[in-house]
N, C-alpha and C. Protein backbone atom coordinates (compact mmCIF):
# COMPACT_ATOMS: atom_id res chain seq x y z
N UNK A 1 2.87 7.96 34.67
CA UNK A 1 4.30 7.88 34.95
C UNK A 1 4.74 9.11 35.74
N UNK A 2 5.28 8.75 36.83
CA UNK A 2 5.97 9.74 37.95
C UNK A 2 7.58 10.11 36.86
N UNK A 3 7.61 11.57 36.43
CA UNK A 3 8.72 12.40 35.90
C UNK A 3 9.36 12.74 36.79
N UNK A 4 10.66 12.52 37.42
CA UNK A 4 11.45 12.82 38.56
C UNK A 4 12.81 13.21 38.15
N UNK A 5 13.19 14.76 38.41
CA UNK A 5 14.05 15.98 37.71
C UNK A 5 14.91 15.36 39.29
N UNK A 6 16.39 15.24 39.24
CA UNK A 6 17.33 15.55 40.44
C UNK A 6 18.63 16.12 39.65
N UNK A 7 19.67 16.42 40.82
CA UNK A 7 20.25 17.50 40.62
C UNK A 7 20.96 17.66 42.06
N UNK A 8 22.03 17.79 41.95
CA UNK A 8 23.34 17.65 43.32
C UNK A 8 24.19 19.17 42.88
N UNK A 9 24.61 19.77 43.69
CA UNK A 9 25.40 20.55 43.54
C UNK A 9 26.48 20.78 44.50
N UNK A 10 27.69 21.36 44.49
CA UNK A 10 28.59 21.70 45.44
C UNK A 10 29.15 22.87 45.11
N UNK A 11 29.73 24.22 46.00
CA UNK A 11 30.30 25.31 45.97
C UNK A 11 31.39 24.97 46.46
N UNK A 12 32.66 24.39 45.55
CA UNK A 12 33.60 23.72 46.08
C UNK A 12 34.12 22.23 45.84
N UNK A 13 35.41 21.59 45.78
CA UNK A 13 35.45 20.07 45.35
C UNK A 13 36.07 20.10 46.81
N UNK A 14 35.77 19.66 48.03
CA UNK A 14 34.27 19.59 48.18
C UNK A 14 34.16 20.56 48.83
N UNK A 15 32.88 20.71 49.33
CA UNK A 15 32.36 22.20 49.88
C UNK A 15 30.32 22.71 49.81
N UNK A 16 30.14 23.58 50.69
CA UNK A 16 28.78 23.36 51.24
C UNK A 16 27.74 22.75 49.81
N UNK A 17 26.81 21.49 50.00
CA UNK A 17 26.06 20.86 49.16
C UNK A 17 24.88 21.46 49.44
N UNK A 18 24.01 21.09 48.17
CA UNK A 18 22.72 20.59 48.09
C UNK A 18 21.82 19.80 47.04
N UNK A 19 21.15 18.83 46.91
CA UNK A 19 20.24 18.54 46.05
C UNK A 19 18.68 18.87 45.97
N UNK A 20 18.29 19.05 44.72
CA UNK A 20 17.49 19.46 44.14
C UNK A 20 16.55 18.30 43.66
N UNK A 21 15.59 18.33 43.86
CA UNK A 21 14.26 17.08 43.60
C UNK A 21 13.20 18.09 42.71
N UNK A 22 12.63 17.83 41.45
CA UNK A 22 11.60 18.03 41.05
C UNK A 22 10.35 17.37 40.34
N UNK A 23 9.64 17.10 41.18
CA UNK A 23 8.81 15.71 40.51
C UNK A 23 7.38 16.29 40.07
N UNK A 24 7.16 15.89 39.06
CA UNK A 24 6.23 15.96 37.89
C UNK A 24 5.38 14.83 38.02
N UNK A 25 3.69 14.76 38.45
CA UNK A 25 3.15 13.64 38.23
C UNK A 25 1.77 14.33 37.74
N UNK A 26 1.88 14.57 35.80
CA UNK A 26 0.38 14.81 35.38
C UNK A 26 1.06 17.00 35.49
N UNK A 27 -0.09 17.50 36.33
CA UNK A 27 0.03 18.38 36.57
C UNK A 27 0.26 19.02 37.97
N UNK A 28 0.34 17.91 38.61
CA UNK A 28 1.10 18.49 39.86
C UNK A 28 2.17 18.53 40.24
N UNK A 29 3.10 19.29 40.76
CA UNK A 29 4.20 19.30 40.86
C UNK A 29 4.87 19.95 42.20
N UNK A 30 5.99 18.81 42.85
CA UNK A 30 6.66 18.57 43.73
C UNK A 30 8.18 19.51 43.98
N UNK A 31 8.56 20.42 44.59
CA UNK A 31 9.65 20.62 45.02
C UNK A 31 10.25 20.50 46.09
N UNK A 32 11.81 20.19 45.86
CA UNK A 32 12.39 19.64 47.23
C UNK A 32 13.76 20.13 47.08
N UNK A 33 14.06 21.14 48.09
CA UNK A 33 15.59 21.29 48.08
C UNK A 33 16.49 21.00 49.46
N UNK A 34 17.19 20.43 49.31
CA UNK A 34 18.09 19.63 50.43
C UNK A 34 19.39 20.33 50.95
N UNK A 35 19.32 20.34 51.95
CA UNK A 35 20.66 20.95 52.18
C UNK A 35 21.49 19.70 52.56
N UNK A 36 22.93 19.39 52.06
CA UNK A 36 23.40 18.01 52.28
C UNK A 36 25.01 18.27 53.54
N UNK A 37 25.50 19.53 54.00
CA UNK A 37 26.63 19.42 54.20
C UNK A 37 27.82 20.08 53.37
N UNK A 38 28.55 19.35 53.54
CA UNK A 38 30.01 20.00 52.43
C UNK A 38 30.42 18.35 52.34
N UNK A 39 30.46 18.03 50.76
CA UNK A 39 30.42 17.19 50.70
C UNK A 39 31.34 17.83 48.79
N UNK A 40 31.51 16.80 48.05
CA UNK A 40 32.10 16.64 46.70
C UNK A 40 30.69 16.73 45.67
N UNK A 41 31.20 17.47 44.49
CA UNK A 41 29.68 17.21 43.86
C UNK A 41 29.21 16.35 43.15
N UNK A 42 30.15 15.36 43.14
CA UNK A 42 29.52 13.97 42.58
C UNK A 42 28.75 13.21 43.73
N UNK A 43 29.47 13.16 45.13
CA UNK A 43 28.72 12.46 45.84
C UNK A 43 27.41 13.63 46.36
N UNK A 44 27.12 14.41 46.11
CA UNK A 44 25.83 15.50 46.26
C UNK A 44 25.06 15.01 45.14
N UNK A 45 25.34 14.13 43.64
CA UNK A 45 24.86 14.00 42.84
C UNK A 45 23.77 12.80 43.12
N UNK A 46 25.02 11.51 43.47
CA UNK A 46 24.42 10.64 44.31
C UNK A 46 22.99 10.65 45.58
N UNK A 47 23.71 12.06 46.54
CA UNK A 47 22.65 11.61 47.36
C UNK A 47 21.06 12.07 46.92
N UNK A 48 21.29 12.96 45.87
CA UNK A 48 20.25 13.71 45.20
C UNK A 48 19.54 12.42 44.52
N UNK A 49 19.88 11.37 44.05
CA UNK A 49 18.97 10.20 43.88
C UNK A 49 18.70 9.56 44.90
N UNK A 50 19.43 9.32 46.15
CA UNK A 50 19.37 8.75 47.48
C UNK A 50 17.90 9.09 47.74
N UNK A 51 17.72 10.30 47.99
CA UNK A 51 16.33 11.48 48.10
C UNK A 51 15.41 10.92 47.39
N UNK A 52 15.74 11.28 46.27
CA UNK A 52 14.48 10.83 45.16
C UNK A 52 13.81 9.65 45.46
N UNK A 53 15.14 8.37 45.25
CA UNK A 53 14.41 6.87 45.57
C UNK A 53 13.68 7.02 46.87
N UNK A 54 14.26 7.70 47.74
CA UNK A 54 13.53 7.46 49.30
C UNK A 54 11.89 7.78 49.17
N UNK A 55 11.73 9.01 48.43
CA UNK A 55 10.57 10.00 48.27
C UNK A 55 9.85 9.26 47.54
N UNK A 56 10.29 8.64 46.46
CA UNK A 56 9.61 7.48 45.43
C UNK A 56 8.94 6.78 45.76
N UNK A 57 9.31 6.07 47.03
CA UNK A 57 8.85 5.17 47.91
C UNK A 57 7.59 4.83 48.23
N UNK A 58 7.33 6.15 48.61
CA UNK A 58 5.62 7.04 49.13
C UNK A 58 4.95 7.07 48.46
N UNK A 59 5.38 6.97 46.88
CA UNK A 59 4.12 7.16 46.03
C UNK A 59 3.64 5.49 45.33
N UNK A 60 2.25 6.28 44.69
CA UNK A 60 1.80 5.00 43.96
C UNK A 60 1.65 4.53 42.74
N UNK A 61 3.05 5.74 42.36
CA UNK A 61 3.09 5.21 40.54
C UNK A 61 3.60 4.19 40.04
N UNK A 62 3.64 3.39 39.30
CA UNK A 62 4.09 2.06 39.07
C UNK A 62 4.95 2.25 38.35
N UNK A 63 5.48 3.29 37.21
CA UNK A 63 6.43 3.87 36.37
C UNK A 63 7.30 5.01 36.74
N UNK A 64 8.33 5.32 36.95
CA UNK A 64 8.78 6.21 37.88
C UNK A 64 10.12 6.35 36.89
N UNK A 65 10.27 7.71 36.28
CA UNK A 65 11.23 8.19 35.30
C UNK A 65 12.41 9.19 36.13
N UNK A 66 13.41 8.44 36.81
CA UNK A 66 14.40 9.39 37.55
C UNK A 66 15.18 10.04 36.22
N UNK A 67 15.50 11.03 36.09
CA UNK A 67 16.37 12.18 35.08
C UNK A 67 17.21 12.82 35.79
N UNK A 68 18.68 12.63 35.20
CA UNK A 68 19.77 13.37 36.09
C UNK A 68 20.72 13.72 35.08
N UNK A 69 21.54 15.00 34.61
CA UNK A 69 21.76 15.49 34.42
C UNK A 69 23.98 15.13 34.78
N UNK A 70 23.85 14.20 35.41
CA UNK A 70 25.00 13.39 35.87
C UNK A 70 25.45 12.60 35.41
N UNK A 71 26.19 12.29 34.24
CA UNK A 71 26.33 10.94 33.51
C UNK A 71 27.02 10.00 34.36
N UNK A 72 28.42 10.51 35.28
CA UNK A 72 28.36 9.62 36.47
C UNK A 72 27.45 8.78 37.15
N UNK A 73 26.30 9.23 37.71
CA UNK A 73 25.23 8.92 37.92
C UNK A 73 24.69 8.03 37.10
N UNK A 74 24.39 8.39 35.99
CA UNK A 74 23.58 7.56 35.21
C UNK A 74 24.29 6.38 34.73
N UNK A 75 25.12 6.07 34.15
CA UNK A 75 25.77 5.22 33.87
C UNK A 75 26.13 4.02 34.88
N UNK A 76 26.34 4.94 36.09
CA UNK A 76 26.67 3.83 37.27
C UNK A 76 25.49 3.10 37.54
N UNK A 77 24.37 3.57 37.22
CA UNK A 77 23.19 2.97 37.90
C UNK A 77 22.54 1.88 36.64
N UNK A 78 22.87 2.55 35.65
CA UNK A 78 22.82 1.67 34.07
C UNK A 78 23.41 0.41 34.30
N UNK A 79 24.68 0.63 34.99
CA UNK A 79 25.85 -0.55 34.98
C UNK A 79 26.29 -1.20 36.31
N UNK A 80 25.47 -0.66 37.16
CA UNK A 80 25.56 -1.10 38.27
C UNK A 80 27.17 -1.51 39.27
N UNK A 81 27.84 -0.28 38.48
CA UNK A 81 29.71 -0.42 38.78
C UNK A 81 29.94 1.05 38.74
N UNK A 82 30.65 2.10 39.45
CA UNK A 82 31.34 2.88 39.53
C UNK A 82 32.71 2.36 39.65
N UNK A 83 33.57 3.25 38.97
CA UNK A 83 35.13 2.80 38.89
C UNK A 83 35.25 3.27 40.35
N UNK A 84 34.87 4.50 40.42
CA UNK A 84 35.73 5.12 42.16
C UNK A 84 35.14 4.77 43.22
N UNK A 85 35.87 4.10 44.29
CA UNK A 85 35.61 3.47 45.10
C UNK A 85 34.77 3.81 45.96
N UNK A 86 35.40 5.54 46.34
CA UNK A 86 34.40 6.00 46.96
C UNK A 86 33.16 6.15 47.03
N UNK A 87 32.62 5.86 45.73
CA UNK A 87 31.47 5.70 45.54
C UNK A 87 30.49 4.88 45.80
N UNK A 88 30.96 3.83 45.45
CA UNK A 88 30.32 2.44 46.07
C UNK A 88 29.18 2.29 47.14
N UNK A 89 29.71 2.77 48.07
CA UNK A 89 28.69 2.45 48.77
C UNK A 89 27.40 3.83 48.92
N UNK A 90 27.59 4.50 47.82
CA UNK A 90 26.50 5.26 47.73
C UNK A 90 25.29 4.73 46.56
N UNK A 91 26.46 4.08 45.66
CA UNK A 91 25.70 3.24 44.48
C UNK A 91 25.17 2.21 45.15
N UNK A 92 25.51 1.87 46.14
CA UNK A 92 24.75 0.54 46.29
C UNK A 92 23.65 0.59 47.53
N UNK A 93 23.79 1.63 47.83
CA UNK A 93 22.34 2.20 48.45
C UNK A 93 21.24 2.82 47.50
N UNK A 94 21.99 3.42 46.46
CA UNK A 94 20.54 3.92 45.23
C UNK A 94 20.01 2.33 45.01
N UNK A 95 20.93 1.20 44.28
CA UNK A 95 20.24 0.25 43.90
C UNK A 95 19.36 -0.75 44.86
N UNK A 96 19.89 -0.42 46.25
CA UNK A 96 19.07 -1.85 47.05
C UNK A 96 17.77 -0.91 47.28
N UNK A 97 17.42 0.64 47.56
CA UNK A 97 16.22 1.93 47.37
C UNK A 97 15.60 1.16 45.67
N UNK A 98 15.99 1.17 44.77
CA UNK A 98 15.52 1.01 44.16
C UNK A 98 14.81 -0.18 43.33
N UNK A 99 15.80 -1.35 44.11
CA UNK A 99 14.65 -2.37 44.04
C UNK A 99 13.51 -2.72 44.55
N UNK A 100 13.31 -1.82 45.60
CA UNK A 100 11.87 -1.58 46.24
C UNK A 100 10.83 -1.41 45.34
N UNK A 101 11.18 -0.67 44.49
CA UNK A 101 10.47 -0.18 43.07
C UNK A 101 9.87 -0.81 42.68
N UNK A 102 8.65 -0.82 41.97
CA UNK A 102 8.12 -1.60 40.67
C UNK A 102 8.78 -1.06 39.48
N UNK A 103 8.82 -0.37 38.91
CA UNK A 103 9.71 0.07 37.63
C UNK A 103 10.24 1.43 38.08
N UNK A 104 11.62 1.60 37.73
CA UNK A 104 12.14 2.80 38.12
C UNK A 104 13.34 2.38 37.07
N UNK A 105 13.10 3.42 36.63
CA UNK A 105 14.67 3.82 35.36
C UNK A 105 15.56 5.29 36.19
N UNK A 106 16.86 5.34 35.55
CA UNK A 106 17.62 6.63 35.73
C UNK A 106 17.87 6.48 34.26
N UNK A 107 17.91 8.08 34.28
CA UNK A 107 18.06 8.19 32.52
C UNK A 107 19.01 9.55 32.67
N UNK A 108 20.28 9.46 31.85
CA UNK A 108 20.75 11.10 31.43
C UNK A 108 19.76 12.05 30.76
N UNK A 109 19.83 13.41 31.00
CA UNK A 109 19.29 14.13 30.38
C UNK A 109 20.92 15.22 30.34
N UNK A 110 20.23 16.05 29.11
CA UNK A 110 21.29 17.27 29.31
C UNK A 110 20.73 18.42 30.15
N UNK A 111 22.17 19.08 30.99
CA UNK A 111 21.53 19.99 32.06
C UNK A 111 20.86 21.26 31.46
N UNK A 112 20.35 21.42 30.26
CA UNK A 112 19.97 22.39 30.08
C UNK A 112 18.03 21.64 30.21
N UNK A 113 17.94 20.07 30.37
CA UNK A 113 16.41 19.75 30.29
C UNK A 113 16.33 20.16 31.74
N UNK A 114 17.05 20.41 32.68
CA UNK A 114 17.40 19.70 34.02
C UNK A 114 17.30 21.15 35.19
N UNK A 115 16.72 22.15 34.17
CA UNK A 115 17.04 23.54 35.38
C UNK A 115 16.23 23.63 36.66
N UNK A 116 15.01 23.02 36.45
CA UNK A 116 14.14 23.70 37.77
C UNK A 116 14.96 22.40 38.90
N UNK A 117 15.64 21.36 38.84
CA UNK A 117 16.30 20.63 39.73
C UNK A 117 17.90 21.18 40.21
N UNK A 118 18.48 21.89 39.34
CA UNK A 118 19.36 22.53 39.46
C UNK A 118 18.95 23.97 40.36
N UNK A 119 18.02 24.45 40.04
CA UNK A 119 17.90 25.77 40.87
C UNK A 119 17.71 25.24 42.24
N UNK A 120 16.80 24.09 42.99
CA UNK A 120 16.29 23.58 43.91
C UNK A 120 17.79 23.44 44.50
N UNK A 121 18.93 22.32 44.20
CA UNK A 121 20.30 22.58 43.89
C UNK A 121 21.17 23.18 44.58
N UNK A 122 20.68 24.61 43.94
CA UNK A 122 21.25 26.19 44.35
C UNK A 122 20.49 26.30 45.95
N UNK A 123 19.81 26.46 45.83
CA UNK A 123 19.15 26.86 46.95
C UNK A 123 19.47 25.63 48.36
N UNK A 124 19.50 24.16 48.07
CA UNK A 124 20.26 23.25 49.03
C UNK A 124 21.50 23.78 49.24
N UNK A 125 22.01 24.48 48.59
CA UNK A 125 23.76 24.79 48.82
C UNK A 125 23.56 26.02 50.06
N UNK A 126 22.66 26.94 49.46
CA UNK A 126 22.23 28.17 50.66
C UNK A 126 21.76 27.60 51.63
N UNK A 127 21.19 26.82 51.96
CA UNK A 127 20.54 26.77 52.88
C UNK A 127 21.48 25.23 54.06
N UNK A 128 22.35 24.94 52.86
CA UNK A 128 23.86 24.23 54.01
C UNK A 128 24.47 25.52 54.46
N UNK A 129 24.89 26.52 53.61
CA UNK A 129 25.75 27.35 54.07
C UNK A 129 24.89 28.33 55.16
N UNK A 130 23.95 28.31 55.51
CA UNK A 130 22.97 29.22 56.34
C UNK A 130 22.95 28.19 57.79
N UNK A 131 23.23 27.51 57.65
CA UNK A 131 23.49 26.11 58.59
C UNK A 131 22.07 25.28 58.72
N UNK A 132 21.30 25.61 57.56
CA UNK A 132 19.78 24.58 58.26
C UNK A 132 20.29 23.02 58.21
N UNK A 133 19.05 22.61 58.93
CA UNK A 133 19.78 21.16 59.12
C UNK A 133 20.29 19.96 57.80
N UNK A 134 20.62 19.85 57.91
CA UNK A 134 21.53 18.18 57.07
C UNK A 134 21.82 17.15 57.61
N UNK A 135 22.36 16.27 56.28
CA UNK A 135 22.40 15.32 56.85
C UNK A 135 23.84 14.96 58.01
């Protein structure tokens, strides 16, 4: 089973982003930090699974454990409905990414399981505000 840590952050509602990817398969292990823009940090939360599912893609695990630290997140993807509109069409790009899948869950975790995706996170936010590229 592919363990997959994400993690969105913003310096600001809204203001320079980044997400954080940390994937766990066995004993090897994956880091990825994103610089996203200036964006809100729910939708930084979002694209931080956007990432993940994309990256997911590539591999050949058949079990694939996304963990986010976002109950927004999680719930929406549980329930396949966000109340805020704006959202929408970010939710419904995680789910059509993720029916690609053979098994892929999103699961809450609390952000204290959730740090080495949060630091990755931190460092997407520096490296929007440093101007490297984004999306």
């Amino acid at each position: 089973m592919l363990e997959v840590y994400i993690d969105g952050a913003s310096k600001g509602d809204p203001g320079p982003s980044g997400a954080g990817i940390f994937i766990k398969n066995g004993k090897m292990v994956e880091e990825y930090s994103i610089p996203l823009g200036v964006m809100s940090n729910h939708e930084a939360e979002f694209k931080a699974l956007v990432h993940a599912l994309n990256l997911c893609q590539h591999k050949k695990d058949s079990i694939i454990s996304i963990r986010t630290d976002s109950q927004l997140v999680a719930n929406a993807m549980d329930k396949g409905f966000v109340k805020n509109k704006k959202f929408e069409h970010l939710l419904k790009e995680c789910v059509e990414i993720q029916s690609k899948l053979p098994l892929c869950f999103v699961k809450w975790i609390p952000s204290k399981e959730n740090s080495n995706a949060d630091r990755l996170a931190k460092e997407g936010i520096r490296k929007t505000e440093r101007g490297d590229n984004h999306e």
